[in-house]
C-alpha atoms as a PDB file:
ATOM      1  CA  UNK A   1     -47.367   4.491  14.385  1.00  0.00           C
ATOM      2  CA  UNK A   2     -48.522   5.336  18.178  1.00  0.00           C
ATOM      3  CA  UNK A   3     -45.853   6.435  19.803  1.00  0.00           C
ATOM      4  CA  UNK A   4     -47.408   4.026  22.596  1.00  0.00           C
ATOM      5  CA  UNK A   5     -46.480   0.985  20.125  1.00  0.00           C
ATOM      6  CA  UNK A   6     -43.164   1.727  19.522  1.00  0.00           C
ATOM      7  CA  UNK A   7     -42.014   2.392  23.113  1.00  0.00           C
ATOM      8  CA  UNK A   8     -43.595  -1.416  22.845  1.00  0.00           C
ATOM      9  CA  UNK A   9     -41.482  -2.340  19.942  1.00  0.00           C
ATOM     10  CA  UNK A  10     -38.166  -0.658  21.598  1.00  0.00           C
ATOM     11  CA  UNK A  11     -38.836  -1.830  24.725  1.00  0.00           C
ATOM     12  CA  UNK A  12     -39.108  -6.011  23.366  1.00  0.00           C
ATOM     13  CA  UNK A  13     -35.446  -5.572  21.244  1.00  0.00           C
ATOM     14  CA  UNK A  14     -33.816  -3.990  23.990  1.00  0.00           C
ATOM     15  CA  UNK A  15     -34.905  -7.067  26.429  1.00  0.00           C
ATOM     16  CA  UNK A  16     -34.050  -9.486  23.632  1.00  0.00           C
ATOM     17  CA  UNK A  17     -30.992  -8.089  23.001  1.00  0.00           C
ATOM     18  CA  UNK A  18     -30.163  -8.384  26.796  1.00  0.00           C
ATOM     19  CA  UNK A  19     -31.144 -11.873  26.993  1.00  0.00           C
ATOM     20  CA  UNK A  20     -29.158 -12.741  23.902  1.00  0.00           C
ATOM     21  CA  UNK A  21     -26.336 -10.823  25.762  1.00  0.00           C
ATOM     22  CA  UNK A  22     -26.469 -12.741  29.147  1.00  0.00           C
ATOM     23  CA  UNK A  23     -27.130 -16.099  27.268  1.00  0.00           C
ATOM     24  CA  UNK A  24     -24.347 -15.486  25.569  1.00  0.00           C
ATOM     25  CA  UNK A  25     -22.182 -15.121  28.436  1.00  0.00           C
ATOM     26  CA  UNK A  26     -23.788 -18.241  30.660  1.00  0.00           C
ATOM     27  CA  UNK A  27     -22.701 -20.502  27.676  1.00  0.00           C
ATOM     28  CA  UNK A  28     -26.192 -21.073  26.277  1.00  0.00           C
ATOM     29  CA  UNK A  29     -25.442 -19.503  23.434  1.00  0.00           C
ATOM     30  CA  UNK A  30     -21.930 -21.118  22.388  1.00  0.00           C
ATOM     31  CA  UNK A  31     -19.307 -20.010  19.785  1.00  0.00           C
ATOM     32  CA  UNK A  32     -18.966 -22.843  16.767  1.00  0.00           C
ATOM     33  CA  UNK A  33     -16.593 -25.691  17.652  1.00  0.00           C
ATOM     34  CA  UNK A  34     -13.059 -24.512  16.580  1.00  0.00           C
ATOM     35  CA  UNK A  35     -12.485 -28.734  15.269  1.00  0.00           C
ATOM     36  CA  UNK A  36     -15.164 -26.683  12.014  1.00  0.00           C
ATOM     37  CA  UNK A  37     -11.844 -24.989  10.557  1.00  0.00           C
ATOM     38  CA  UNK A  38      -9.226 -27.030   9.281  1.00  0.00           C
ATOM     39  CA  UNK A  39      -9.085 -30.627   8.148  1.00  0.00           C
ATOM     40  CA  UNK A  40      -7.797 -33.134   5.621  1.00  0.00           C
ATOM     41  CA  UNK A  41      -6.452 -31.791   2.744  1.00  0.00           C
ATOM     42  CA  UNK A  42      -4.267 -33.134  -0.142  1.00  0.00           C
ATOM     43  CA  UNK A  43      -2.278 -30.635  -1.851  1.00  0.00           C
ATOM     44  CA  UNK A  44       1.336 -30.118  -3.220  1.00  0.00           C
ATOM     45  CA  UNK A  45       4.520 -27.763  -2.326  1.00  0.00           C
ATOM     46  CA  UNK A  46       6.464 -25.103  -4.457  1.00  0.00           C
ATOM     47  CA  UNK A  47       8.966 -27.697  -5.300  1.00  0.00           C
ATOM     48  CA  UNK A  48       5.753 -30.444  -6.508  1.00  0.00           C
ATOM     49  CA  UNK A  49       5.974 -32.794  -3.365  1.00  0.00           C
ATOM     50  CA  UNK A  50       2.796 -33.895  -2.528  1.00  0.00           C
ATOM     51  CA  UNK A  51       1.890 -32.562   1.070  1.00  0.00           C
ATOM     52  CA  UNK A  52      -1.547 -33.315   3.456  1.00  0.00           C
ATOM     53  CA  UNK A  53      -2.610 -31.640   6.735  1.00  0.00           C
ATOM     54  CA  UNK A  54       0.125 -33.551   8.613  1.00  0.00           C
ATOM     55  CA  UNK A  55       2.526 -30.539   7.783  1.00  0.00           C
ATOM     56  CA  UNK A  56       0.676 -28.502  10.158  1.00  0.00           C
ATOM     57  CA  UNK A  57       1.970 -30.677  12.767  1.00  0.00           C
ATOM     58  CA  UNK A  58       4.922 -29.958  15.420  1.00  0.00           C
ATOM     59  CA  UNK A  59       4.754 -26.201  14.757  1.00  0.00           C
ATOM     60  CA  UNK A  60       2.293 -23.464  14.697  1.00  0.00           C
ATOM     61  CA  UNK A  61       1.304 -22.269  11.112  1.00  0.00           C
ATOM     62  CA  UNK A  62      -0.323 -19.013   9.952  1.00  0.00           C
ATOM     63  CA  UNK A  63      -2.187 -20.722   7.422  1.00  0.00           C
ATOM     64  CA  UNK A  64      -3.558 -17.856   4.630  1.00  0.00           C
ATOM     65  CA  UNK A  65      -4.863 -18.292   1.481  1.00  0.00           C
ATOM     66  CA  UNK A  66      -4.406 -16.127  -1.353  1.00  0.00           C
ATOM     67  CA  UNK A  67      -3.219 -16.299  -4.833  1.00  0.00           C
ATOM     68  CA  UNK A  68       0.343 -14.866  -6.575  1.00  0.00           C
ATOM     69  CA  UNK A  69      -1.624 -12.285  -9.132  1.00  0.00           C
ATOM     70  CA  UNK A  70      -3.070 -10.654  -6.410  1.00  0.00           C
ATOM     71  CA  UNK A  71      -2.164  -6.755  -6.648  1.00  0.00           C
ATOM     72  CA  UNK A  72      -3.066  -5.661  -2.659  1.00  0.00           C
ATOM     73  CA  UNK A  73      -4.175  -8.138  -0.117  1.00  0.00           C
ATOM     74  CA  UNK A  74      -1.671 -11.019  -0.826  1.00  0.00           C
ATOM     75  CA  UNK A  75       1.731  -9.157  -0.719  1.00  0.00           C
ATOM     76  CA  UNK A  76       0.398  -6.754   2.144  1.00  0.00           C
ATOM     77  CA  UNK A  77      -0.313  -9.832   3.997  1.00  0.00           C
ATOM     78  CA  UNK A  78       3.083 -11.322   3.332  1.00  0.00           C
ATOM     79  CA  UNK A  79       4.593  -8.716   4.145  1.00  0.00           C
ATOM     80  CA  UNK A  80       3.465  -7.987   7.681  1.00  0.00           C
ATOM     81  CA  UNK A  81       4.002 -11.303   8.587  1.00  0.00           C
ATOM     82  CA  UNK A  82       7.389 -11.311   7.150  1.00  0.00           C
ATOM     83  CA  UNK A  83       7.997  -8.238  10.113  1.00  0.00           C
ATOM     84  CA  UNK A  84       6.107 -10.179  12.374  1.00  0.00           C
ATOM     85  CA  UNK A  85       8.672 -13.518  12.103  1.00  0.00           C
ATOM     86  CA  UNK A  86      11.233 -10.991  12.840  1.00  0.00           C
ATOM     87  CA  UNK A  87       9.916 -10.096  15.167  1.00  0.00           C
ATOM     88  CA  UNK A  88       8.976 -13.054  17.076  1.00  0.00           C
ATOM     89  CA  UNK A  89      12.934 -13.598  17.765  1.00  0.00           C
ATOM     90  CA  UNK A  90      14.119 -17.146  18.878  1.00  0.00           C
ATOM     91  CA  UNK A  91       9.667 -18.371  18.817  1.00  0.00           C
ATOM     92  CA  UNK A  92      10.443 -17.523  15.359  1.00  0.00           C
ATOM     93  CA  UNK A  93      11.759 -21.431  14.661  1.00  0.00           C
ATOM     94  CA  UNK A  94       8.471 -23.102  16.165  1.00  0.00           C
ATOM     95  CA  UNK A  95       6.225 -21.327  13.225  1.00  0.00           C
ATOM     96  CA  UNK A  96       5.689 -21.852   9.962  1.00  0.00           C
ATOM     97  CA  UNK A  97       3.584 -19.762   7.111  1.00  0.00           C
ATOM     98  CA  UNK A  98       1.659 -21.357   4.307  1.00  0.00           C
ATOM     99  CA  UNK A  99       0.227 -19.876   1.430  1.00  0.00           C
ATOM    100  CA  UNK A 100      -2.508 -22.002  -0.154  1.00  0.00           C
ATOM    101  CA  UNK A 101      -3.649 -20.787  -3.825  1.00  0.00           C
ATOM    102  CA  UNK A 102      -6.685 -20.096  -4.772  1.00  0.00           C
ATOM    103  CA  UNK A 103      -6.238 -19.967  -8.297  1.00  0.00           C
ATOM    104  CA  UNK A 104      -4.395 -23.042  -9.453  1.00  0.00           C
ATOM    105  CA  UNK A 105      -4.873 -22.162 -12.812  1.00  0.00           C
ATOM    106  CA  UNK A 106      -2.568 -20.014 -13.204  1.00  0.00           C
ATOM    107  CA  UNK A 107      -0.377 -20.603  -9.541  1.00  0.00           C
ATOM    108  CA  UNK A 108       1.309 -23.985 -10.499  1.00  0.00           C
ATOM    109  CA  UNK A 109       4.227 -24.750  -7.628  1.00  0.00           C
ATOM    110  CA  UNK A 110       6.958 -22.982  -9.899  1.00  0.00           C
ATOM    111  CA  UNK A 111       4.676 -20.014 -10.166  1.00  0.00           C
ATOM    112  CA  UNK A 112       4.735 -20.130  -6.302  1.00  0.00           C
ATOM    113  CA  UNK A 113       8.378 -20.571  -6.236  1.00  0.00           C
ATOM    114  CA  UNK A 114       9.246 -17.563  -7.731  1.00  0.00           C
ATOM    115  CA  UNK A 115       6.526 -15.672  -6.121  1.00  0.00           C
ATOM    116  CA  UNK A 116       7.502 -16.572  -2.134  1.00  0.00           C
ATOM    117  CA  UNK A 117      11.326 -15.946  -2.839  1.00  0.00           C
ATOM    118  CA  UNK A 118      10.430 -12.457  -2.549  1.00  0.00           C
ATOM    119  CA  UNK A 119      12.836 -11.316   0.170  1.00  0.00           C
ATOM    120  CA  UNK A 120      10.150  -9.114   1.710  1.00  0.00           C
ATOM    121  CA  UNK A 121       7.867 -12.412   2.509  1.00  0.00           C
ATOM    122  CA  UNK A 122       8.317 -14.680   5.453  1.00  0.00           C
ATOM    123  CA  UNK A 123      11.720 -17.010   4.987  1.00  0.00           C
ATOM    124  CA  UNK A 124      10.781 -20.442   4.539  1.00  0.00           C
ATOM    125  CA  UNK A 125       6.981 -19.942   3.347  1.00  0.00           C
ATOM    126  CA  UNK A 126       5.667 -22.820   1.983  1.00  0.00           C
ATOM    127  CA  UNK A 127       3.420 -22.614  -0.682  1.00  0.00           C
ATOM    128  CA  UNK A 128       0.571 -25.108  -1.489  1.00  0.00           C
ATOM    129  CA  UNK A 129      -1.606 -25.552  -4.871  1.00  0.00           C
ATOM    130  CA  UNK A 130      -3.222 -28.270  -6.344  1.00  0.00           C
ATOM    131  CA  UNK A 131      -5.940 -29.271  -8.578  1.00  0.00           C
ATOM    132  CA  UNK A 132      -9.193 -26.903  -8.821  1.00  0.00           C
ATOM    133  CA  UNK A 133     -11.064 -30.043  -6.930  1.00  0.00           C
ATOM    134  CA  UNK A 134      -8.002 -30.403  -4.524  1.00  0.00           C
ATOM    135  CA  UNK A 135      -7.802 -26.537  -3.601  1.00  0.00           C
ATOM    136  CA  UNK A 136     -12.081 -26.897  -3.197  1.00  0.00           C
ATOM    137  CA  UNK A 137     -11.351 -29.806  -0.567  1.00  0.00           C
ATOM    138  CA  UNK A 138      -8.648 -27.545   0.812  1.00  0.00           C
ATOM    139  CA  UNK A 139     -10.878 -24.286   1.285  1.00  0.00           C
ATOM    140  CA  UNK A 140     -14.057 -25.672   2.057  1.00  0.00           C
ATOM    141  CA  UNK A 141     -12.203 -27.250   5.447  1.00  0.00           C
ATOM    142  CA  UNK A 142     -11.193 -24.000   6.468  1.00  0.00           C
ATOM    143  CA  UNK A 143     -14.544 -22.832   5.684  1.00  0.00           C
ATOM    144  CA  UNK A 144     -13.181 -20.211   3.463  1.00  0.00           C
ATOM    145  CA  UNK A 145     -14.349 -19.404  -0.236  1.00  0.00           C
ATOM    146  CA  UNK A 146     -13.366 -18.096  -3.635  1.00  0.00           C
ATOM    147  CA  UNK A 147     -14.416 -17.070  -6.830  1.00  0.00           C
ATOM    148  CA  UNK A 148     -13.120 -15.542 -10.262  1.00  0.00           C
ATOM    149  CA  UNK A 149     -13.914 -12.056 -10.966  1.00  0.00           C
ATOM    150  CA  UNK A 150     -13.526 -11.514 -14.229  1.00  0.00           C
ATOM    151  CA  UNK A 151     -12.394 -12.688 -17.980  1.00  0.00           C
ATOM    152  CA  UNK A 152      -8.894 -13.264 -19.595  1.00  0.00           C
ATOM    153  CA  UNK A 153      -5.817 -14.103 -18.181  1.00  0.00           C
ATOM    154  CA  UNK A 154      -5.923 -10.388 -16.005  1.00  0.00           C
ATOM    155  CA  UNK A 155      -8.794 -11.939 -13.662  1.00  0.00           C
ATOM    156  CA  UNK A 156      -8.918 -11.389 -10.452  1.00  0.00           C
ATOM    157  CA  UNK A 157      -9.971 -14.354  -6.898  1.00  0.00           C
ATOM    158  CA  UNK A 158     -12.159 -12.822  -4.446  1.00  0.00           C
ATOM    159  CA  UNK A 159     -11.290 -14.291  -1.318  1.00  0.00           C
ATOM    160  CA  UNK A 160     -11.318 -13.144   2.091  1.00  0.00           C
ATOM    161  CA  UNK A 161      -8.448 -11.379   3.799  1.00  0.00           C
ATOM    162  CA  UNK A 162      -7.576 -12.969   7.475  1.00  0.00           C
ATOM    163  CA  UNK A 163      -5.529 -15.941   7.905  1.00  0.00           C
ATOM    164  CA  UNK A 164      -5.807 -19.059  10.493  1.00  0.00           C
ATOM    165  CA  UNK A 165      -3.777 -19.872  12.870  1.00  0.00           C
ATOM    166  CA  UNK A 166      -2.891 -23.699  13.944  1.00  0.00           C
ATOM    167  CA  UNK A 167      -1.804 -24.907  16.779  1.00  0.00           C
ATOM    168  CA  UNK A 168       1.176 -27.641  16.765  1.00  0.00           C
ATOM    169  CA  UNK A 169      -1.403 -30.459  16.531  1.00  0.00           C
ATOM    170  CA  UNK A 170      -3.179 -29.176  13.289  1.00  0.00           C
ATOM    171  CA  UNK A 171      -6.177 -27.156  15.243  1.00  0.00           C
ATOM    172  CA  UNK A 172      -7.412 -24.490  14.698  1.00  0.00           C
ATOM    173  CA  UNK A 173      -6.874 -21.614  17.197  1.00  0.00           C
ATOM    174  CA  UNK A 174      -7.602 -18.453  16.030  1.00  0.00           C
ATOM    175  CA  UNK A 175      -8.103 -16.170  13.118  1.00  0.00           C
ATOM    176  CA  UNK A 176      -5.666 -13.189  12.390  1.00  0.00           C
ATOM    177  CA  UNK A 177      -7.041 -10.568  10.826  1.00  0.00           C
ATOM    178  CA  UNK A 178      -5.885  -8.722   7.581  1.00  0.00           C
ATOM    179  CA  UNK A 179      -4.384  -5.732   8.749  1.00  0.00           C
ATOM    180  CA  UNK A 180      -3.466  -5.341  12.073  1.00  0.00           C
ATOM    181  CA  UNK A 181      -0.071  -4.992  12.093  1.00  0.00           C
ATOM    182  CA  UNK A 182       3.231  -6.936  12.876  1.00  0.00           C
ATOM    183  CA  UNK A 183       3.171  -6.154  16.120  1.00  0.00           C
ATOM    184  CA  UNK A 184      -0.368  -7.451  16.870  1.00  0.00           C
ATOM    185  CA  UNK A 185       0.640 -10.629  14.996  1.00  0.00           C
ATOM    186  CA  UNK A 186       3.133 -10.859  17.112  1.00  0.00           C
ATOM    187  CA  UNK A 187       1.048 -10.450  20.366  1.00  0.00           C
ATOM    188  CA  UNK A 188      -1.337 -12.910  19.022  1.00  0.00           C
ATOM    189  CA  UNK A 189       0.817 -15.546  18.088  1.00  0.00           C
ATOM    190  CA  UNK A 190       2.801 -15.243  21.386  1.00  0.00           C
ATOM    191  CA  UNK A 191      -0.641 -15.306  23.369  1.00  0.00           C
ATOM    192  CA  UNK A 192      -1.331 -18.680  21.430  1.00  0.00           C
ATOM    193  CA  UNK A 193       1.883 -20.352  22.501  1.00  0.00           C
ATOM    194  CA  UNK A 194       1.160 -19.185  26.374  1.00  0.00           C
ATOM    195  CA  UNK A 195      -1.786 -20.850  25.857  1.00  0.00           C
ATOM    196  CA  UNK A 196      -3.616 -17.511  26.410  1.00  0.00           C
END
């Protein structure tokens, strides 16, 4: 290629990019309305009481989905927000975790009994599962996805890692990522109830 061409062809991303960048930041270019995560849902507790969205109401909830089998993500998860409500002191009353299955095959609400009275997970996690159609409706609100990997009762869910969380009115404020520590959940959570 002429080097005359591609100083062309460098020259035309570079601008786009820069236009992109500034549109961006004017507002053209807008983020997808947070009211796309979250929504009605039908599902029931660890104890087999039928619950719906309303349970996200009058608290904030770190809403993750995962399943009980799972050997890494899951229990690493649970775990760091189990430091995290420690650490959020006296804020610690006004939130609530849920874990919602992704594999109700196999994570019936007594399955998720025993599984969140793990002292190492967040005290008073409430865990959701339902039918395979309900748990579709469920993850398919919060625009999150699934799938089995594998054959036997040893399969695996694929499913991705960060959890959601919800303000006290049910919406959707901001993802958490997988990973970034207590402390960070902390911050972020805190930030959220500032309204920051």
């Amino acid at each position: 290629m002429p080097r005359r061409n591609l100083i062309v062809i460098v020259c035309t991303v570079l601008s786009l990019a820069l236009l992109g960048a500034v549109a961006w930041k004017t507002g053209v270019f807008k983020a997808p309305p947070t009211s796309l995560v979250g929504g009605p849902f039908q599902l029931v507790d660890q104890t087999g009481k039928p619950v719906d969205e309303k349970i996200l109401r009058g608290k904030w909830s770190v809403v993750f989905f995962g399943y009980t089998y799972c050997p890494d993500v899951c229990p690493t998860t649970m775990v760091e927000m189990a430091q995290a409500q420690e650490r959020l002191g006296p804020k610690a009353k006004d939130v609530q975790f849920l874990f919602i299955s992704v594999d109700p095959e196999r994570d019936t609400p007594a399955q998720l009994a025993t599984y969140l009275s793990n002292d190492a997970f967040p005290k008073g996690t409430i865990g959701l599962t339902g039918t395979p159609a309900q748990v579709a409706v469920a993850a398919k609100a919060y625009r999150t996805f699934y799938r089995k990997v594998g054959t036997g009762t040893d399969y695996l869910m694929d499913h991705p890692t960060p959890a959601y969380l919800m303000d006290p009115k049910g919406r959707f404020d901001r993802v958490i990522p997988f990973g970034i520590g207590p402390d960070e959940v902390v911050t972020q959570v805190s930030a959220a109830m500032r309204g920051g």
